[in-house]
Protein backbone atom coordinates (compact mmCIF):
# COMPACT_ATOMS: atom_id res chain seq x y z
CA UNK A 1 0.00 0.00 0.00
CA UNK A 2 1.55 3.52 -0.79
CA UNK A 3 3.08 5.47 2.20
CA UNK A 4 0.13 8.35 1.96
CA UNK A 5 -2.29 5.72 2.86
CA UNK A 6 -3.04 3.25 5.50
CA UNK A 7 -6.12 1.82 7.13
CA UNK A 8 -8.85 4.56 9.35
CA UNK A 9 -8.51 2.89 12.87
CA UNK A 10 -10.24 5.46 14.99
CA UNK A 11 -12.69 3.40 17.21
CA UNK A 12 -15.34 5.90 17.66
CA UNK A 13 -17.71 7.52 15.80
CA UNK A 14 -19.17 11.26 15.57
CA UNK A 15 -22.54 10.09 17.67
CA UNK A 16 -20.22 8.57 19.74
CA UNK A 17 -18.71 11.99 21.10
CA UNK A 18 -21.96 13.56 22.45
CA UNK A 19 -23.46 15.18 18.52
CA UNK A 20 -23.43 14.14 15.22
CA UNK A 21 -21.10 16.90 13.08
CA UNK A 22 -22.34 18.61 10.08
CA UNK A 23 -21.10 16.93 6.97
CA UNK A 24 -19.99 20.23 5.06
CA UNK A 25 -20.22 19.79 1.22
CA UNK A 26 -19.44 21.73 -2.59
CA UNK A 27 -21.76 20.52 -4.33
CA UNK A 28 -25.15 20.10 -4.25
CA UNK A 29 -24.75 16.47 -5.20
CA UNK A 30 -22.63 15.51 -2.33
CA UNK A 31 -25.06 17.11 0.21
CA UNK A 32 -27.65 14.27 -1.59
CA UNK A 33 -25.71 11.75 -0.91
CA UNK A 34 -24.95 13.28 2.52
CA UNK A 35 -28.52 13.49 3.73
CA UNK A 36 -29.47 10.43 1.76
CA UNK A 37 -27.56 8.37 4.42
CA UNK A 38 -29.22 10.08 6.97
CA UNK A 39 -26.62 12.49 8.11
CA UNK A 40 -26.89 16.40 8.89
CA UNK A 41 -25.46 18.44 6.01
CA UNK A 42 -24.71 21.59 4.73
CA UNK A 43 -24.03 22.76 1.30
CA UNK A 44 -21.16 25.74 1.08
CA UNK A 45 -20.21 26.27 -2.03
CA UNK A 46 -17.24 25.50 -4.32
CA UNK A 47 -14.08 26.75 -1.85
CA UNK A 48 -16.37 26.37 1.00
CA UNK A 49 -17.05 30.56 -0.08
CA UNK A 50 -20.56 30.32 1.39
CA UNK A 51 -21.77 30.97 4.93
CA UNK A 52 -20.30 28.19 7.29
CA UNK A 53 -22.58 26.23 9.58
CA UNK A 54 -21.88 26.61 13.28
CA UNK A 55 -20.80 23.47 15.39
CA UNK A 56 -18.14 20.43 14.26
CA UNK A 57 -17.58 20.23 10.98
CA UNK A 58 -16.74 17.34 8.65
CA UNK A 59 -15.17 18.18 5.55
CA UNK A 60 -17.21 15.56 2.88
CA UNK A 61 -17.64 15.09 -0.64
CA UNK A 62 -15.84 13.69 -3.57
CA UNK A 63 -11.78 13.86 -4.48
CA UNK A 64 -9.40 13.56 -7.04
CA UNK A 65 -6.71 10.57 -6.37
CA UNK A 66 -2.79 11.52 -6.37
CA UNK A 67 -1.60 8.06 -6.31
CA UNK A 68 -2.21 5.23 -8.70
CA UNK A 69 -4.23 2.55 -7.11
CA UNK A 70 -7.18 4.45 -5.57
CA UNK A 71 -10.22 3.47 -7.89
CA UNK A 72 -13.34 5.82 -7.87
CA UNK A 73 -15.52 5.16 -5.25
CA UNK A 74 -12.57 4.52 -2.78
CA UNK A 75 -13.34 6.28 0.65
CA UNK A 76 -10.72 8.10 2.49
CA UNK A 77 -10.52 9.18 6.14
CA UNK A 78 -7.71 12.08 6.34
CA UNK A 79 -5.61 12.03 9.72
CA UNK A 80 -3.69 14.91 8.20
CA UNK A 81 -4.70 18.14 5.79
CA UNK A 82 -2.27 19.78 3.84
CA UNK A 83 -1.77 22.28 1.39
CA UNK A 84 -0.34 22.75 -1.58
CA UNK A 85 3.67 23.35 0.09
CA UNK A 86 3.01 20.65 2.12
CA UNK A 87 2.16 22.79 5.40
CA UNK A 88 0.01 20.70 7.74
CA UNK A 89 -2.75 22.86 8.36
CA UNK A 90 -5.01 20.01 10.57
CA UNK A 91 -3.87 16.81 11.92
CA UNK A 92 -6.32 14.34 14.17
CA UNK A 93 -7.08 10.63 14.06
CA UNK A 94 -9.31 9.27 11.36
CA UNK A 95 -12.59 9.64 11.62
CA UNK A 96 -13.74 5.33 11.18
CA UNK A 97 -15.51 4.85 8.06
CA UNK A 98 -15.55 1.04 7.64
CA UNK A 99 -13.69 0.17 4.80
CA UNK A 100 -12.12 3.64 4.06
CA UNK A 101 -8.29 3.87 4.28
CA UNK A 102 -6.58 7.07 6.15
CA UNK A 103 -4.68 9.16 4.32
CA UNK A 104 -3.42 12.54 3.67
CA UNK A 105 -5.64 15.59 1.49
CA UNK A 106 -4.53 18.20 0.35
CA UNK A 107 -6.34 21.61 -0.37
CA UNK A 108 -4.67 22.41 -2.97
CA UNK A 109 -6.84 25.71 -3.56
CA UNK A 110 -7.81 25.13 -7.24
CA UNK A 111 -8.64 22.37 -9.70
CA UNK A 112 -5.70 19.87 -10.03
CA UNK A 113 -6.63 17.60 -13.30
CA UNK A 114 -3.41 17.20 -14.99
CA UNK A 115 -1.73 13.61 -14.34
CA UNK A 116 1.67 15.42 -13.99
CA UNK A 117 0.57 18.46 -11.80
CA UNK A 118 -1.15 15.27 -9.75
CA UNK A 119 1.97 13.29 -9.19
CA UNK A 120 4.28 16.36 -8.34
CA UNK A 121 1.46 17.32 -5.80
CA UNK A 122 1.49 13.92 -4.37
CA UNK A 123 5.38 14.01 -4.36
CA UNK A 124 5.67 17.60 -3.22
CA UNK A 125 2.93 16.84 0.11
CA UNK A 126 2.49 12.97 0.65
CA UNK A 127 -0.75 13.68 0.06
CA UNK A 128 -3.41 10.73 -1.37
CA UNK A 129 -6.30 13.18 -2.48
CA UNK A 130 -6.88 16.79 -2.92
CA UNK A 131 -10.26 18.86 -2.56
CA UNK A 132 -10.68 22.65 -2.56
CA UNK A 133 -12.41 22.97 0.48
CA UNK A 134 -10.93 21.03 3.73
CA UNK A 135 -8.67 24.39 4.16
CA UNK A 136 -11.24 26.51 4.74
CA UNK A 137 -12.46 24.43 7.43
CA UNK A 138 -9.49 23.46 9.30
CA UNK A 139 -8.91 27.13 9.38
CA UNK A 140 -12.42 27.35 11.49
CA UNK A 141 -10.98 25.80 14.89
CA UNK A 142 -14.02 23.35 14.13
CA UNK A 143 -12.82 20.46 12.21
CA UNK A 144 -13.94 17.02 12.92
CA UNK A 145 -13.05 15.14 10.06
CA UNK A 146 -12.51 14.80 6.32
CA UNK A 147 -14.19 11.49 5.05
CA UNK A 148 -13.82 11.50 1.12
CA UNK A 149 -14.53 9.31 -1.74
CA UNK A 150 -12.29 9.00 -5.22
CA UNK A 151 -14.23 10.16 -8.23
CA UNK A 152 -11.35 11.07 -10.77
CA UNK A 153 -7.52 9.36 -10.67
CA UNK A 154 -4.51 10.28 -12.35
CA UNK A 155 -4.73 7.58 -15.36
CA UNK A 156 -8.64 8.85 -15.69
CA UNK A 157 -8.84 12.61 -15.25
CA UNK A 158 -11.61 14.21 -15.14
CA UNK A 159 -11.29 16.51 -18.55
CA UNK A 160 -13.85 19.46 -19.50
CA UNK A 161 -16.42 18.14 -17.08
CA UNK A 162 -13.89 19.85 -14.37
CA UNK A 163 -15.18 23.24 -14.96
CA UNK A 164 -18.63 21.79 -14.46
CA UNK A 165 -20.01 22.93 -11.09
CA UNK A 166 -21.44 26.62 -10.54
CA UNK A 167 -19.82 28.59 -7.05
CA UNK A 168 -22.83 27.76 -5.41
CA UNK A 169 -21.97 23.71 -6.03
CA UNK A 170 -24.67 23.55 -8.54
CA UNK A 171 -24.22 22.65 -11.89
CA UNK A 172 -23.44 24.16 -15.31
CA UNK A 173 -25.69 21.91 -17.83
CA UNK A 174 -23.71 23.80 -20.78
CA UNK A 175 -20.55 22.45 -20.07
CA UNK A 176 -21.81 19.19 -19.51
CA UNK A 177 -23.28 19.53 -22.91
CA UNK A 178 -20.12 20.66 -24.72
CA UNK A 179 -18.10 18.49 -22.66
CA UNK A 180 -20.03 15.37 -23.93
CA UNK A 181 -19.54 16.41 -28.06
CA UNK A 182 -16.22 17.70 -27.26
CA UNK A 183 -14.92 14.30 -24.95
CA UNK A 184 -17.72 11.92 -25.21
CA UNK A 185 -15.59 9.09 -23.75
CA UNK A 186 -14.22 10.86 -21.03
CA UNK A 187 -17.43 13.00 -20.32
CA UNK A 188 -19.12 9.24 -19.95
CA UNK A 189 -16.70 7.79 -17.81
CA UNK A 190 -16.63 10.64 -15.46
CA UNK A 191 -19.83 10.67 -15.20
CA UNK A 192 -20.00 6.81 -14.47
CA UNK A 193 -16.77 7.09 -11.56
CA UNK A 194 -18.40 9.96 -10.10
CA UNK A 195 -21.63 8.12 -9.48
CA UNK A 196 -20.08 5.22 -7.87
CA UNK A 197 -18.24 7.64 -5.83
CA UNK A 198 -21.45 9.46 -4.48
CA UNK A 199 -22.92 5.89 -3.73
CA UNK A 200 -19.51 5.25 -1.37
CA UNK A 201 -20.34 8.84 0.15
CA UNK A 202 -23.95 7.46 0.82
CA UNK A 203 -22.53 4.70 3.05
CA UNK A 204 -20.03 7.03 4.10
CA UNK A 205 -22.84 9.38 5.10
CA UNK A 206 -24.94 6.33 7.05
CA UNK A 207 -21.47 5.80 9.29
CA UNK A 208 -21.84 9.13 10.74
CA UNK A 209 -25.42 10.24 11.19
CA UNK A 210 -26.98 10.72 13.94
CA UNK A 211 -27.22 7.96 15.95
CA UNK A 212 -25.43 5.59 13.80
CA UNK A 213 -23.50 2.55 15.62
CA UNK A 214 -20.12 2.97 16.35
């Protein structure tokens, strides 16, 4: 298994310590599959730009892989959060997801969909994953968690479909549109990792709703 990653062992859950956390989310499709599995969630925005929610926070929604071997739909639980020098901006035991591994995300603060930007950024942190979001938290004194799922990899990028999704996490159906004549096998296979991965953040989501078993 590669260095960045290794198996979430933290024996509690979030209804465990007292309250269920907010699952925080970009997009308006991970805050489906977030209160599809039950759990309290909030919707902020691409950059987590929109008003916060108040209370413990879990950083949630999909990722792009660093390293080769995480297929889409993998779950992982961060015990560290990085940016894009490698700066640890959070650090805390994995939140236990079962089958997720820990790891390392990074925020890198933009987009990264180019295999080679991907590996440097990987070599450059130690980081598994990056979102554009869990930096925003951290920096909120609030952070409970980052539980993410793989919906893009080096070897399968995400292409046009990256410019997709709206500030507010919604989504752009124009790009979609032009990203399908433009890339028709990439727009389809995006589409197809990226809904296994929001059916890993449903079960993700079950794990650490309210009242869920530890």
């Amino acid at each position: 298994m590669d260095a960045a990653l290794g198996v979430a062992e933290r024996a509690d859950a979030l209804s465990a310590q007292g309250s269920a956390a907010i699952l925080v989310c970009a997009l308006a499709v991970e805050e489906k599959a977030a209160r599809d599995g039950g759990a309290w969630a909030a919707r902020v925005g691409l950059g987590a730009l929109l008003p916060l929610p108040e209370g413990r926070l879990v950083s949630f929604g999909l990722a792009g892989a660093l390293v080769s071997g995480l297929e889409p739909g993998t779950l992982v639980s961060a015990r560290r959060v990085v940016d894009a020098d490698g700066t640890v901006l959070w650090e805390d035991e994995p939140l236990r997801v079962l089958g997720a591994l820990s790891g390392i995300i990074c925020d890198a603060g933009v987009v990264v969909d180019d295999p080679l930007a991907r590996r440097e950024l990987a070599r450059a942190t130690g980081a598994a994953a990056v979102d554009t979001e869990s930096a925003a938290l951290a920096a909120t004194g609030r952070l409970a968690g980052v539980v993410r799922a793989i919906s893009d990899t080096p070897e399968r990028p995400v292409g046009r479909l990256a410019q997709a999704a709206v500030p507010d996490g919604g989504t752009d159906w124009g790009v979609v549109g032009r990203a399908l004549l433009a890339e028709p096998r990439t727009t389809v296979r995006t589409a197809l990792a990226a809904r296994r991965a929001l059916a890993s953040l449903r079960y993700a989501a079950a794990s650490l709703a309210p009242g869920a078993t530890p």
